[in-house]
Every structure is written in structure tokens, then in C-alpha cells.
C-alpha atoms as a PDB file:
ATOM      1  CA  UNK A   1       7.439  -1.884 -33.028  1.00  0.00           C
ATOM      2  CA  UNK A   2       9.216  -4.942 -31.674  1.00  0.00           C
ATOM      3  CA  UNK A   3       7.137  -8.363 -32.728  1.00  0.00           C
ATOM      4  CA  UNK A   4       7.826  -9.518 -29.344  1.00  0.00           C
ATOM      5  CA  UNK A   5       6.553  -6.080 -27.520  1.00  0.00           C
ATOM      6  CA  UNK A   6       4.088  -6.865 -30.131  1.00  0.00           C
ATOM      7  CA  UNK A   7       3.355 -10.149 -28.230  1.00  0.00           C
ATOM      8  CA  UNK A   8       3.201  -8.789 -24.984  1.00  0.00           C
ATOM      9  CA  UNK A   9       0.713  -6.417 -25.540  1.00  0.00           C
ATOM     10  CA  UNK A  10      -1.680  -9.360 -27.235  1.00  0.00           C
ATOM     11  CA  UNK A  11      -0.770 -11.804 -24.370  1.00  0.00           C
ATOM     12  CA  UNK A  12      -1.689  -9.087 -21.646  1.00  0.00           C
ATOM     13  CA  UNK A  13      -4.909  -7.919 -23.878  1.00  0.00           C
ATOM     14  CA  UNK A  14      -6.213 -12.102 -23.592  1.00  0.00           C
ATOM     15  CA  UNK A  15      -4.947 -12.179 -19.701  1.00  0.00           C
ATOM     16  CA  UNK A  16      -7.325  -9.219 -19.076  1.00  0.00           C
ATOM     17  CA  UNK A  17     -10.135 -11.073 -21.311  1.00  0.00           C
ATOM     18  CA  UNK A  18      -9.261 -14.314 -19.032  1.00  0.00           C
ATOM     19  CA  UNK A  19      -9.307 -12.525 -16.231  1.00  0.00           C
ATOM     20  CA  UNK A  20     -12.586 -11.353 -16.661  1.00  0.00           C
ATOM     21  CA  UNK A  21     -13.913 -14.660 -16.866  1.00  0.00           C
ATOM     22  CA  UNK A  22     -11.868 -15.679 -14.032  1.00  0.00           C
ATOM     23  CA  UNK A  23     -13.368 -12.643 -11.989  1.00  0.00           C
ATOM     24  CA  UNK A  24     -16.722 -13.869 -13.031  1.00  0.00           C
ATOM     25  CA  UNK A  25     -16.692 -17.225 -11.761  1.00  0.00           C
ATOM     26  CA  UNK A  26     -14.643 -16.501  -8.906  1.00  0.00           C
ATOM     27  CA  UNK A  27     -16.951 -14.532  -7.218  1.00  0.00           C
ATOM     28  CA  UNK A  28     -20.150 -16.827  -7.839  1.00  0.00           C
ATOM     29  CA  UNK A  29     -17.277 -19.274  -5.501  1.00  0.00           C
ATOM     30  CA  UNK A  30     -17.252 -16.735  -3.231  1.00  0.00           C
ATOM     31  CA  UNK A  31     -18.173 -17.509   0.504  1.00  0.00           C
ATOM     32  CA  UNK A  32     -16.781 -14.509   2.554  1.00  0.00           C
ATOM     33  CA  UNK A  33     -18.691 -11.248   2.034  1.00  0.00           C
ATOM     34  CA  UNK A  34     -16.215  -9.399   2.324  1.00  0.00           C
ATOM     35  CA  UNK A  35     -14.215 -11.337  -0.579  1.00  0.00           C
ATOM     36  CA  UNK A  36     -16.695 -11.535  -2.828  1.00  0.00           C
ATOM     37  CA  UNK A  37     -17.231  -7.103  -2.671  1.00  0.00           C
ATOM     38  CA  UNK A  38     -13.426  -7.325  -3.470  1.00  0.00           C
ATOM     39  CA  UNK A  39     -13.355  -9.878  -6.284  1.00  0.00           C
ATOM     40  CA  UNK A  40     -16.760  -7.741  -7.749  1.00  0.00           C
ATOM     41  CA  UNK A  41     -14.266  -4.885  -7.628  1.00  0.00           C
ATOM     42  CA  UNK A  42     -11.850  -6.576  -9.157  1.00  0.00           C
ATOM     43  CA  UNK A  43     -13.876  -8.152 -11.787  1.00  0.00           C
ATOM     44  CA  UNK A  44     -15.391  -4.355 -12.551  1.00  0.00           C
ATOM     45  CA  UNK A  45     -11.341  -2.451 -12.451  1.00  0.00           C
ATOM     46  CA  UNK A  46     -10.451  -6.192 -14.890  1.00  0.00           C
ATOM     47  CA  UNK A  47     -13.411  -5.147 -17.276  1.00  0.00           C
ATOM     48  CA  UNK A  48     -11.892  -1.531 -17.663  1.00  0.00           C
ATOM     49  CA  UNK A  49      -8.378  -3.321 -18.049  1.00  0.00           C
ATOM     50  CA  UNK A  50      -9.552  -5.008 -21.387  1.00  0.00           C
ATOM     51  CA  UNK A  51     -10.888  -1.289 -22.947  1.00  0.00           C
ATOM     52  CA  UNK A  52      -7.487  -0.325 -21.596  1.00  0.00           C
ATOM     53  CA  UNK A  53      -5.330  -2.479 -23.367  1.00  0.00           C
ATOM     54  CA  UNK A  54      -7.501  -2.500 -26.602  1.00  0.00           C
ATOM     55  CA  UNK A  55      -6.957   0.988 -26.794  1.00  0.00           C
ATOM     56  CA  UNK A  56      -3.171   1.030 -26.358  1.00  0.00           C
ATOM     57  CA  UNK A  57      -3.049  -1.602 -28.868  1.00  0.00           C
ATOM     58  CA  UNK A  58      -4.791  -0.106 -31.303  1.00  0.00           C
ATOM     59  CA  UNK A  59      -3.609   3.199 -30.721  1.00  0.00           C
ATOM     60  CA  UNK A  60      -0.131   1.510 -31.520  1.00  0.00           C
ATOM     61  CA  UNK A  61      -1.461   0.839 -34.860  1.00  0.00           C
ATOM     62  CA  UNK A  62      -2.209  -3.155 -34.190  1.00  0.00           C
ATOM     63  CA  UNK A  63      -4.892  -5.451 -34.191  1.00  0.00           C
ATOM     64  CA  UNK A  64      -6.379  -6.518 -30.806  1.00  0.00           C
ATOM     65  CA  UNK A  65      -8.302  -9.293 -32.410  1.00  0.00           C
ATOM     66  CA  UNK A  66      -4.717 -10.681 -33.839  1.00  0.00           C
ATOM     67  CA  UNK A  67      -4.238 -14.390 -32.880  1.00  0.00           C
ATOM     68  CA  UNK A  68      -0.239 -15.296 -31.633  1.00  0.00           C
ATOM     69  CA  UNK A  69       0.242 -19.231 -30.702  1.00  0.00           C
ATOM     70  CA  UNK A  70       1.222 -17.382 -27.317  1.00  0.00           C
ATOM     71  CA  UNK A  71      -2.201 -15.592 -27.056  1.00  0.00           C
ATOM     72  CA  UNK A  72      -3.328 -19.196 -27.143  1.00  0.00           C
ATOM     73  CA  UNK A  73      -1.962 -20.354 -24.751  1.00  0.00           C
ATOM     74  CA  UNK A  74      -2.549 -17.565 -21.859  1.00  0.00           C
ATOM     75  CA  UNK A  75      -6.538 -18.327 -23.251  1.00  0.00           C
ATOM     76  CA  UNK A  76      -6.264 -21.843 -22.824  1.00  0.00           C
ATOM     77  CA  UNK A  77      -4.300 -21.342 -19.470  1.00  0.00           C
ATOM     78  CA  UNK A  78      -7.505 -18.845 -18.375  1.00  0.00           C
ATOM     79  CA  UNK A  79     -10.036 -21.434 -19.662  1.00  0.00           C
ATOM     80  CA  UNK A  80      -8.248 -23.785 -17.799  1.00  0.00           C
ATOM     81  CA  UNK A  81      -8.547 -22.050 -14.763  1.00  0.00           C
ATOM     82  CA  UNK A  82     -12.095 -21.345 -14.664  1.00  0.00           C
ATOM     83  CA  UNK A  83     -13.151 -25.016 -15.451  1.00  0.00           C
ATOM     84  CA  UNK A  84     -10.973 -25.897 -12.140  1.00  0.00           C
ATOM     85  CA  UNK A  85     -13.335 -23.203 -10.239  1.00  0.00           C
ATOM     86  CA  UNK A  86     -16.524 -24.810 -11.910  1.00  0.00           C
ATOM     87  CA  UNK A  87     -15.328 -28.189 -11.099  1.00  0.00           C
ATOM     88  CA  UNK A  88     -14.726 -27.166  -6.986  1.00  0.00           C
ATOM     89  CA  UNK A  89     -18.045 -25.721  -7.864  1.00  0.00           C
ATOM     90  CA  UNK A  90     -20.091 -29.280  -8.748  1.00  0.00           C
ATOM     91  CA  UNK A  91     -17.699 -31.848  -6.977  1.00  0.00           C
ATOM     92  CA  UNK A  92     -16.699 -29.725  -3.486  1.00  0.00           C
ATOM     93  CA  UNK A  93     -17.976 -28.178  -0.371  1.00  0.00           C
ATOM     94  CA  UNK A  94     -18.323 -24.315  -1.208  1.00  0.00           C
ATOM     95  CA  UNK A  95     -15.582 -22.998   0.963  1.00  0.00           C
ATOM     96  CA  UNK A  96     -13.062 -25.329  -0.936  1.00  0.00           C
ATOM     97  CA  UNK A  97     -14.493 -23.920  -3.856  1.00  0.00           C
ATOM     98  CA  UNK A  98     -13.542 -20.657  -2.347  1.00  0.00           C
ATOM     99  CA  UNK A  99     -10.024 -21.391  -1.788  1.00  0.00           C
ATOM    100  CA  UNK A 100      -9.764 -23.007  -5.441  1.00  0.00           C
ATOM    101  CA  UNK A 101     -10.788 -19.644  -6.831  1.00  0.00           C
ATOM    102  CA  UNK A 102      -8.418 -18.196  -4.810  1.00  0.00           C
ATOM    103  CA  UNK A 103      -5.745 -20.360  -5.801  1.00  0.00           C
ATOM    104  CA  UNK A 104      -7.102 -19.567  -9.668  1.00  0.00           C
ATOM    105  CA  UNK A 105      -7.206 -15.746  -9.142  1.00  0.00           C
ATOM    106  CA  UNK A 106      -3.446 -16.093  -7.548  1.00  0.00           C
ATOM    107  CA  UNK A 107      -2.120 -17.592 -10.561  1.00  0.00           C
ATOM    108  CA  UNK A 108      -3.879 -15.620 -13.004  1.00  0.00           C
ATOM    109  CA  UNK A 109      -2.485 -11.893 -10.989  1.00  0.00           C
ATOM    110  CA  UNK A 110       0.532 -13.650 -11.132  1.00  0.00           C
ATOM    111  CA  UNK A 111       0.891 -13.454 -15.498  1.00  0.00           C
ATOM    112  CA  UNK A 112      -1.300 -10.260 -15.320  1.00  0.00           C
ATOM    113  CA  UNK A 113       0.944  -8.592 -12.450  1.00  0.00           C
ATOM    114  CA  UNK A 114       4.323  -9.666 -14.897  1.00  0.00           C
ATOM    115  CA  UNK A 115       2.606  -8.801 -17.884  1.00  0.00           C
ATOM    116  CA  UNK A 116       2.258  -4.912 -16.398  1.00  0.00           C
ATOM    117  CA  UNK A 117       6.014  -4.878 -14.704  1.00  0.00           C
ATOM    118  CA  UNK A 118       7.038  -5.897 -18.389  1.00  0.00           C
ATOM    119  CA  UNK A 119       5.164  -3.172 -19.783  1.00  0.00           C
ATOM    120  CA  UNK A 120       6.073  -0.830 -17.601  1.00  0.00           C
ATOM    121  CA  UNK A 121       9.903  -1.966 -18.566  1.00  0.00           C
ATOM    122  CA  UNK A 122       9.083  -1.562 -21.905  1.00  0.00           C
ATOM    123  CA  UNK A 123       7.416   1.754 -21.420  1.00  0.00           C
ATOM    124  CA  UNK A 124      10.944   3.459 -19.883  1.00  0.00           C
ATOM    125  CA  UNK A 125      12.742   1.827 -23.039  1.00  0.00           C
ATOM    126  CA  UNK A 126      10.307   3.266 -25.663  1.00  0.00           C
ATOM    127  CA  UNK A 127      10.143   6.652 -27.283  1.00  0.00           C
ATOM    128  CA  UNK A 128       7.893   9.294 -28.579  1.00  0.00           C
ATOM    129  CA  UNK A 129       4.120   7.978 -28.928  1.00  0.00           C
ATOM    130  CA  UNK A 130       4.733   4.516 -28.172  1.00  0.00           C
ATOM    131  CA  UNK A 131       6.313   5.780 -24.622  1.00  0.00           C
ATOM    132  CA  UNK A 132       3.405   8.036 -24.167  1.00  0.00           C
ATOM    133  CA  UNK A 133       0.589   5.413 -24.935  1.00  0.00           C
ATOM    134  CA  UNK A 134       2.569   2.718 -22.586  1.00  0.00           C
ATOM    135  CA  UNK A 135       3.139   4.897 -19.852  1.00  0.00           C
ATOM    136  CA  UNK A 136      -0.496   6.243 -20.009  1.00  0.00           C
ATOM    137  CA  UNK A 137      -1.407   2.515 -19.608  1.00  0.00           C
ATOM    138  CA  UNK A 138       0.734   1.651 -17.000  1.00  0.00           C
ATOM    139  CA  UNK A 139       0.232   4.480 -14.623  1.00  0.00           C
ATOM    140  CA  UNK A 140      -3.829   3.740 -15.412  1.00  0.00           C
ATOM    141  CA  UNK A 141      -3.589   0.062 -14.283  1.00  0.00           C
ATOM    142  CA  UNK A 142      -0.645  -0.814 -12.717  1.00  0.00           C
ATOM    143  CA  UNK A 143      -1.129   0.223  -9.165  1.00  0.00           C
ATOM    144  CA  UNK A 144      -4.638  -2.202  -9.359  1.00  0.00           C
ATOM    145  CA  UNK A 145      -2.691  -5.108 -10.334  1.00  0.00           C
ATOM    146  CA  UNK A 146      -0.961  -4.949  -7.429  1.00  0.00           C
ATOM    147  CA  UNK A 147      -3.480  -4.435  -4.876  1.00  0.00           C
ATOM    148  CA  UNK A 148      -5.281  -7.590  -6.963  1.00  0.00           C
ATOM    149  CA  UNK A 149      -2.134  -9.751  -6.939  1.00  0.00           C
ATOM    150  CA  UNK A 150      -0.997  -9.018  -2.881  1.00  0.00           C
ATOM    151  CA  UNK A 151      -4.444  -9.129  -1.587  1.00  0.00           C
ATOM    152  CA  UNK A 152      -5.400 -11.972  -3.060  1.00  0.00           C
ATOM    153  CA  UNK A 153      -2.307 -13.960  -2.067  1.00  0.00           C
ATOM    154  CA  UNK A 154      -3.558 -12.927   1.727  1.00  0.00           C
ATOM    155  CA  UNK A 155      -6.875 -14.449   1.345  1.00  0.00           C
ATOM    156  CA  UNK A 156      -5.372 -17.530   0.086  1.00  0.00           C
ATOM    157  CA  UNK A 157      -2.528 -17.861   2.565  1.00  0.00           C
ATOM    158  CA  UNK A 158      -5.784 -16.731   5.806  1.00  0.00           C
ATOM    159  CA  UNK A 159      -8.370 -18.752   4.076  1.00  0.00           C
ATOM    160  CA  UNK A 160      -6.016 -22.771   3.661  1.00  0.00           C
ATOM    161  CA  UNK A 161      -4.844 -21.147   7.266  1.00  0.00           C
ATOM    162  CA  UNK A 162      -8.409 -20.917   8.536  1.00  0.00           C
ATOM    163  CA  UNK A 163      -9.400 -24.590   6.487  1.00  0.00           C
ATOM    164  CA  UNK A 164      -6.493 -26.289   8.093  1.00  0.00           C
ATOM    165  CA  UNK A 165      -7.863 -25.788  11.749  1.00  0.00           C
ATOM    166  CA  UNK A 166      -5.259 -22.587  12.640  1.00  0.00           C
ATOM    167  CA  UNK A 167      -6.178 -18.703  13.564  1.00  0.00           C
ATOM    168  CA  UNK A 168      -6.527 -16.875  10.445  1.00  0.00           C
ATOM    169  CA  UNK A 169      -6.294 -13.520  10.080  1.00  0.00           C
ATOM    170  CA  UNK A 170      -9.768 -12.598   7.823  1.00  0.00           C
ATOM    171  CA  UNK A 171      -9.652  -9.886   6.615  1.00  0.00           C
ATOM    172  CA  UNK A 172      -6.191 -10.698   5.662  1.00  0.00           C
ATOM    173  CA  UNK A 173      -3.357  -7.844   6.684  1.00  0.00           C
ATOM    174  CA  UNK A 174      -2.556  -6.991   3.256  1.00  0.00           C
ATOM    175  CA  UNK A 175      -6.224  -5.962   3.052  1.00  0.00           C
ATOM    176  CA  UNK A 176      -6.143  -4.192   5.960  1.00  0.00           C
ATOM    177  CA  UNK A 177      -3.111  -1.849   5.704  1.00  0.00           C
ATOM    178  CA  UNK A 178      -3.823  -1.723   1.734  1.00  0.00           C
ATOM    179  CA  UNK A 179      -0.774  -3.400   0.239  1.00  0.00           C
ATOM    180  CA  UNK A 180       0.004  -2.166  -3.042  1.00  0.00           C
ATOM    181  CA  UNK A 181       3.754  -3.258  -3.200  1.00  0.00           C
ATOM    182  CA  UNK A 182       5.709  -6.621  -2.563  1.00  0.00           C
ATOM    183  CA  UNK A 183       7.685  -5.383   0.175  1.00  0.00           C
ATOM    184  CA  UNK A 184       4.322  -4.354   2.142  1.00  0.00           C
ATOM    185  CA  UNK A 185       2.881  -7.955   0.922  1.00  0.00           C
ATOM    186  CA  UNK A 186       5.990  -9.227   2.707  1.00  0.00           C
ATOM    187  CA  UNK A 187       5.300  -6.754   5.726  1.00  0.00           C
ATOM    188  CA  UNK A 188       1.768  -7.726   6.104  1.00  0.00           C
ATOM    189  CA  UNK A 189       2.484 -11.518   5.686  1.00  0.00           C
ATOM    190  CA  UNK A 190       5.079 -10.934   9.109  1.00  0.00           C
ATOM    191  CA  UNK A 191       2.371  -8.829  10.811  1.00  0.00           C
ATOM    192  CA  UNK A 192      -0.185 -11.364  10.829  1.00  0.00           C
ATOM    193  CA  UNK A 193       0.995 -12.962  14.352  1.00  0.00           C
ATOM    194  CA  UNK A 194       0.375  -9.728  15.960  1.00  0.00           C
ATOM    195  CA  UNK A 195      -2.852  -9.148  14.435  1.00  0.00           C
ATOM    196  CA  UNK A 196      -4.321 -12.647  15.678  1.00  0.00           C
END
């Protein structure tokens, strides 16, 4: 195996543990019912993400407890981001604590959602075992990364909407016509003037 596929999968196995603590304190920020159910969700599909990717790595014969100086980073990056929600937490009113863990979630789907588009890259590339275990993977988690990427970017664009004084759309439309894709994130984003 490739020491930077190698890399990837450690990277993505920390973004998973990250996100898990992200999930975590994301929903304790949580105003919106509704948002909080799906960030629970979230949290519980993000939980089954780690066993996912510890499995895959160590059924490629590696160590999922390896340290990389890039696996340090994506934890420090996570870390980072749930101190920002615990800070909105103490110092803010709780729904701009809500829209900080929004903004934290975003980024964090953003390096999860890459980390699974690369894997899925490397997956067609592969051969033999190492394409089975990928694919296996990929077609196990991939489809949730999206949903967890696109519908969070709609509660972040409804809910600074909603802050800022404007009609928001809450439920956001990528919630509501279940965007898995980012051509029916784009879609949604264009329906939401005929939806207020």
C-alpha cells in the first residue's frame, strides 16, 4: 500500500474520532429540535464511521492507533473546533452558539466529505482486497457524508438568514427534499425563495 493512501485512511480514521466529539458538543449547542434529532443522528451514523474505518484499516493490515504529523493536525483542527463551540457556549447567547456549531460541523463535513470522495477515488484505482475493503467502506458511509455535509450547510445558510432579521427557510430545503448530492444542495439552495 501507498504511504500516502496510508495517510488518508489515518487522517479520515481521526476526522471520524473528531467528529464524534464535534457531534457531541454540537448538539448540547443545539436550539432547534428539529436540529438537534439530526445532529443526534449524525453523532450516532459518526460513531459507526470510526468502527468503520478501524476495520478497513486494520483489515488492510495497518495500525489505527498509528500517529502521522498529518493525523495531528486534523486532531488538533477537531479540538480546535469544539473549544470554539464551548466558548459560544460560556461567552454567547445560545442561538449564536447554535450557529457556531453549525459553522464547526460545516467545516468538519467539509475534510470528512473529501476524505470519502478521496477514498472512493482511491477505491476505483485499487485492486484485489484492498479494492474490495475500500469499496465496502465507501458504499457503507459515503452516501451519509453527504446528507451530513449538504444539510448542514442549509441550516447554517437558514439559521445566519433567520439571525440576520430575513425569512428563513427552517427546516432548510436540503432537509426537506433529502439532498444527498451537490447538485441537489445547489437545487435546494435556488428553491428556497419559493418555499418562503
Amino acid at each position: 500500500m501507498k504511504k500516502d493512501i496510508k495517510e488518508l485512511l489515518l487522517q479520515a480514521l481521526e476526522t471520524e474520532l473528531g467528529g464524534v466529539e464535534i457531534y457531541s458538543t454540537a448538539v448540547e449547542c443545539a436550539v432547534n429540535d428539529e436540529l438537534k434529532e439530526e445532529w443526534q443522528k449524525y453523532l450516532e451514523q459518526t460513531e459507526h464511521h470510526v468502527e468503520v474505518m478501524r476495520e478497513l484499516i486494520e483489515g488492510l493490515g495497518l495500525d489505527p492507533n498509528e500517529q502521522t504529523p498529518g493525523r495531528k493536525i486534523v486532531h488538533h483542527i477537531g479540538s480546535s473546533l469544539v473549544k470554539a463551540m464551548q466558548m459560544a457556549q460560556r461567552e454567547g447567547e445560545p442561538e449564536q452558539a447554535q450557529l457556531v456549531a453549525c459553522e464547526c460541523v460545516v467545516l468538519a463535513e467539509t475534510k470528512d466529505h473529501t476524505n470519502w470522495e478521496l477514498l472512493h477515488a482511491c477505491s476505483d484505482a485499487a485492486k484485489g482486497a484492498e479494492k474490495k475493503a475500500l469499496q465496502a467502506a465507501v458504499e457503507e458511509v459515503e452516501d451519509e457524508e453527504d446528507e451530513h455535509l449538504y444539510h448542514t450547510q442549509g441550516w447554517c445558510r437558514e439559521l445566519w438568514i433567520k439571525s440576520l432579521g430575513m425569512p428563513a427557510v427552517i427546516p432548510p430545503p436540503e432537509e426537506e427534499k433529502d439532498v444527498k448530492t451537490a447538485i441537489g444542495a445547489a437545487r435546494a439552495a435556488q428553491s428556497r425563495e419559493q418555499m418562503l
